[in-house]
C-alpha atoms as a PDB file:
ATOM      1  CA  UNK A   1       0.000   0.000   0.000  1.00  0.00           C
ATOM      2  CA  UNK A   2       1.433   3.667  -0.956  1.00  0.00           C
ATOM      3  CA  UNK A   3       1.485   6.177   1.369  1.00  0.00           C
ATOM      4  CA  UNK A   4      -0.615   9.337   0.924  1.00  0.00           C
ATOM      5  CA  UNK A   5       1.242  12.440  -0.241  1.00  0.00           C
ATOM      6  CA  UNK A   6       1.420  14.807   2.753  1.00  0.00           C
ATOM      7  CA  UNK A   7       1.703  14.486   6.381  1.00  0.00           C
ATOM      8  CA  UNK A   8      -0.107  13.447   9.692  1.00  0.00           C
ATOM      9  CA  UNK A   9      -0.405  15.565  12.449  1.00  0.00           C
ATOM     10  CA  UNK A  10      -0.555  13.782  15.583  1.00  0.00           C
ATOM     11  CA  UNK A  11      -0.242  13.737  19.577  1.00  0.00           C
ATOM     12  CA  UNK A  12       1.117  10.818  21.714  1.00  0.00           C
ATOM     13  CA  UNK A  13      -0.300  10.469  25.350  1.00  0.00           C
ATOM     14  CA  UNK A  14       3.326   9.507  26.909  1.00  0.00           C
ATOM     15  CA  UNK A  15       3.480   6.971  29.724  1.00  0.00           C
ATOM     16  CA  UNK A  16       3.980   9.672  32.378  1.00  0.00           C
ATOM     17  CA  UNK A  17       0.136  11.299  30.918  1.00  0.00           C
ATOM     18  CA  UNK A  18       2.126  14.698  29.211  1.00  0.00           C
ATOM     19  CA  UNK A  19       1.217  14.968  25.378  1.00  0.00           C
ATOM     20  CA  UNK A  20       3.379  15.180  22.753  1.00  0.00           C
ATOM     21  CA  UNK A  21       2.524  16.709  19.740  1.00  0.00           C
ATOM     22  CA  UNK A  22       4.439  15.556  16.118  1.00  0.00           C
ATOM     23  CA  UNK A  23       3.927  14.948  11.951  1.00  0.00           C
ATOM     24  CA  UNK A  24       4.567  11.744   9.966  1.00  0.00           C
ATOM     25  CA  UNK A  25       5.367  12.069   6.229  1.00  0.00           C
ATOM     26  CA  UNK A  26       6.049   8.162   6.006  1.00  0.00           C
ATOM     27  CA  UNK A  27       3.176   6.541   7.493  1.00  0.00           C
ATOM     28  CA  UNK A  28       1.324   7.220  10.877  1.00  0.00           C
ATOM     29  CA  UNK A  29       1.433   3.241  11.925  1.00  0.00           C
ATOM     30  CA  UNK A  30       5.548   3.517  11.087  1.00  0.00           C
ATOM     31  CA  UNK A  31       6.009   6.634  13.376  1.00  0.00           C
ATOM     32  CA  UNK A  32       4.232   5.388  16.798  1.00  0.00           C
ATOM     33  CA  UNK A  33       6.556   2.295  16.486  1.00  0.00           C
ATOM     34  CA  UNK A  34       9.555   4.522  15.911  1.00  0.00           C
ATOM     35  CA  UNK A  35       8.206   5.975  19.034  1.00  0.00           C
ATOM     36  CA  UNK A  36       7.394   3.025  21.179  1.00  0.00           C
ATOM     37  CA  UNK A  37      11.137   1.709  19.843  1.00  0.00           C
ATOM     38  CA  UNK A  38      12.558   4.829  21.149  1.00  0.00           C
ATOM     39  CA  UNK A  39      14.444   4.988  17.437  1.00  0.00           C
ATOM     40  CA  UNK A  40      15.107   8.446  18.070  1.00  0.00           C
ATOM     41  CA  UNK A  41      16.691   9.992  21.136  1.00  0.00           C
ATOM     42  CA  UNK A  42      14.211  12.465  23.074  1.00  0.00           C
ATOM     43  CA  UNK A  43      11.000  13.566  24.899  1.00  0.00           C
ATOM     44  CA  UNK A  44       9.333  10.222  24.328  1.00  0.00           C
ATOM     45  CA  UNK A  45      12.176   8.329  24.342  1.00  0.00           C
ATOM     46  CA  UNK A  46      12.240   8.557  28.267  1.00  0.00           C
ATOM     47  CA  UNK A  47       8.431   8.436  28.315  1.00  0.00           C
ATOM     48  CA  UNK A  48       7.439   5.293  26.857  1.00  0.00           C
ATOM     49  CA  UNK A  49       5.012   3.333  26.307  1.00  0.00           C
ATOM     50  CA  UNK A  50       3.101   5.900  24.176  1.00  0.00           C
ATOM     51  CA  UNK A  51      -0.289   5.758  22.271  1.00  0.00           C
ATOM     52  CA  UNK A  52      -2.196   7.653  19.784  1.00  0.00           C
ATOM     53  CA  UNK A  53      -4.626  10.225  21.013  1.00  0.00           C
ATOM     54  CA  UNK A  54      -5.710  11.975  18.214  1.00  0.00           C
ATOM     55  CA  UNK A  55      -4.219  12.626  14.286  1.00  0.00           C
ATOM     56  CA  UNK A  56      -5.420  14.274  11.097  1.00  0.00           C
ATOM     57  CA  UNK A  57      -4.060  13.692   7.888  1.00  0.00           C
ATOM     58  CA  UNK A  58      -3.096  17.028   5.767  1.00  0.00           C
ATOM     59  CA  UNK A  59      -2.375  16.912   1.757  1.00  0.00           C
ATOM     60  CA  UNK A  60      -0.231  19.636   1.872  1.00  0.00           C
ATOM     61  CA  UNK A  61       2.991  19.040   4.217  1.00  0.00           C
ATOM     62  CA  UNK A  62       3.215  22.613   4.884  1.00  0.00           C
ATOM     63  CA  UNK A  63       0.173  22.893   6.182  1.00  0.00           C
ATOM     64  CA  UNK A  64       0.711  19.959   8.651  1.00  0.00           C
ATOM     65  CA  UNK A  65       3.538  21.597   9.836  1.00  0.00           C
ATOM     66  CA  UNK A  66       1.802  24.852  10.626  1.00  0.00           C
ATOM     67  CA  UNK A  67      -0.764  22.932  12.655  1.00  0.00           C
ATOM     68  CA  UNK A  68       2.284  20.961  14.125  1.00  0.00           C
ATOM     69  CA  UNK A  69       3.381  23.914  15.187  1.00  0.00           C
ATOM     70  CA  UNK A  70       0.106  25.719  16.761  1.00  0.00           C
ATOM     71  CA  UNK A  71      -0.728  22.598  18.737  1.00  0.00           C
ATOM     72  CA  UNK A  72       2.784  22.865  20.374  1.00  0.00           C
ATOM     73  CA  UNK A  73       1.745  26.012  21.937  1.00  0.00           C
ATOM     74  CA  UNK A  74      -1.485  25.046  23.203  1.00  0.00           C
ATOM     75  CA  UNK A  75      -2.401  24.449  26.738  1.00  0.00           C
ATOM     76  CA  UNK A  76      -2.742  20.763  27.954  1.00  0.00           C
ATOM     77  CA  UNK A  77      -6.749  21.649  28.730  1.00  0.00           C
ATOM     78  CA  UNK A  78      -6.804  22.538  24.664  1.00  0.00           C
ATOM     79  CA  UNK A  79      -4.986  19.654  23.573  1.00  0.00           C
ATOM     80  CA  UNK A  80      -7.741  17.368  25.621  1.00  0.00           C
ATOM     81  CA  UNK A  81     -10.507  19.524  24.004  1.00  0.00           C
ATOM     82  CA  UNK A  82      -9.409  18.667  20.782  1.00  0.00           C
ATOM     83  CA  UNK A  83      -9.046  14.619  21.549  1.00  0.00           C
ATOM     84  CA  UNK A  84     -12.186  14.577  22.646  1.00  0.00           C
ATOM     85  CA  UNK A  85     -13.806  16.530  19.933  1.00  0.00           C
ATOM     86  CA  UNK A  86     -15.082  19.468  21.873  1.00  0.00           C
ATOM     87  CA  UNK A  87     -14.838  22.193  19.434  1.00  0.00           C
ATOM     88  CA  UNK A  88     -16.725  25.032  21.955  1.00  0.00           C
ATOM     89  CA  UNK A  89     -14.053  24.127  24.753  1.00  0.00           C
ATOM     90  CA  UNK A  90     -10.878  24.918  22.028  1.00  0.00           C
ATOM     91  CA  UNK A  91     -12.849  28.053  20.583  1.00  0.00           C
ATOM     92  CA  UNK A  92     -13.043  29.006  24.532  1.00  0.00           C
END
């Protein structure tokens, strides 16, 4: 199966219940085990087990990466807002 052109947008819920927020270009399945492996040196890394909490898919990498980026910034009360799908609580 080929993966879709752009990127995922995703956030982890980390072992120690902090969020981490990230984008996939290769496949989301392929980047939560790179995660769980703890391929890559870093915040999860130290924090594992991890599991998917939310991701959306974006056809245009650049515009994953400017979500990417505005969820980093968000408070954890947001973030939980928007895995549960409570659009008046991230508008708040």
């Amino acid at each position: 199966m080929s993966e879709q052109p752009g990127a995922h947008v995703y956030m982890l819920r980390c072992a120690d219940g902090s969020y981490y927020v990230g984008s996939a270009r290769l496949g989301l399945d392929r980047r939560l085990s790179e995660h769980n492996d703890g391929i890559y040196g870093g915040y999860t890394s130290r924090r594992r087990p991890v599991v998917l909490a939310w991701a959306e898919h974006f056809p245009d990498i650049t515009d994953a990466i400017a979500v990417e980026r505005q969820l980093k910034g968000w408070s954890r009360a947001k973030k939980e807002a928007l895995i549960r799908g409570d659009w008046d609580a991230i508008q708040a």
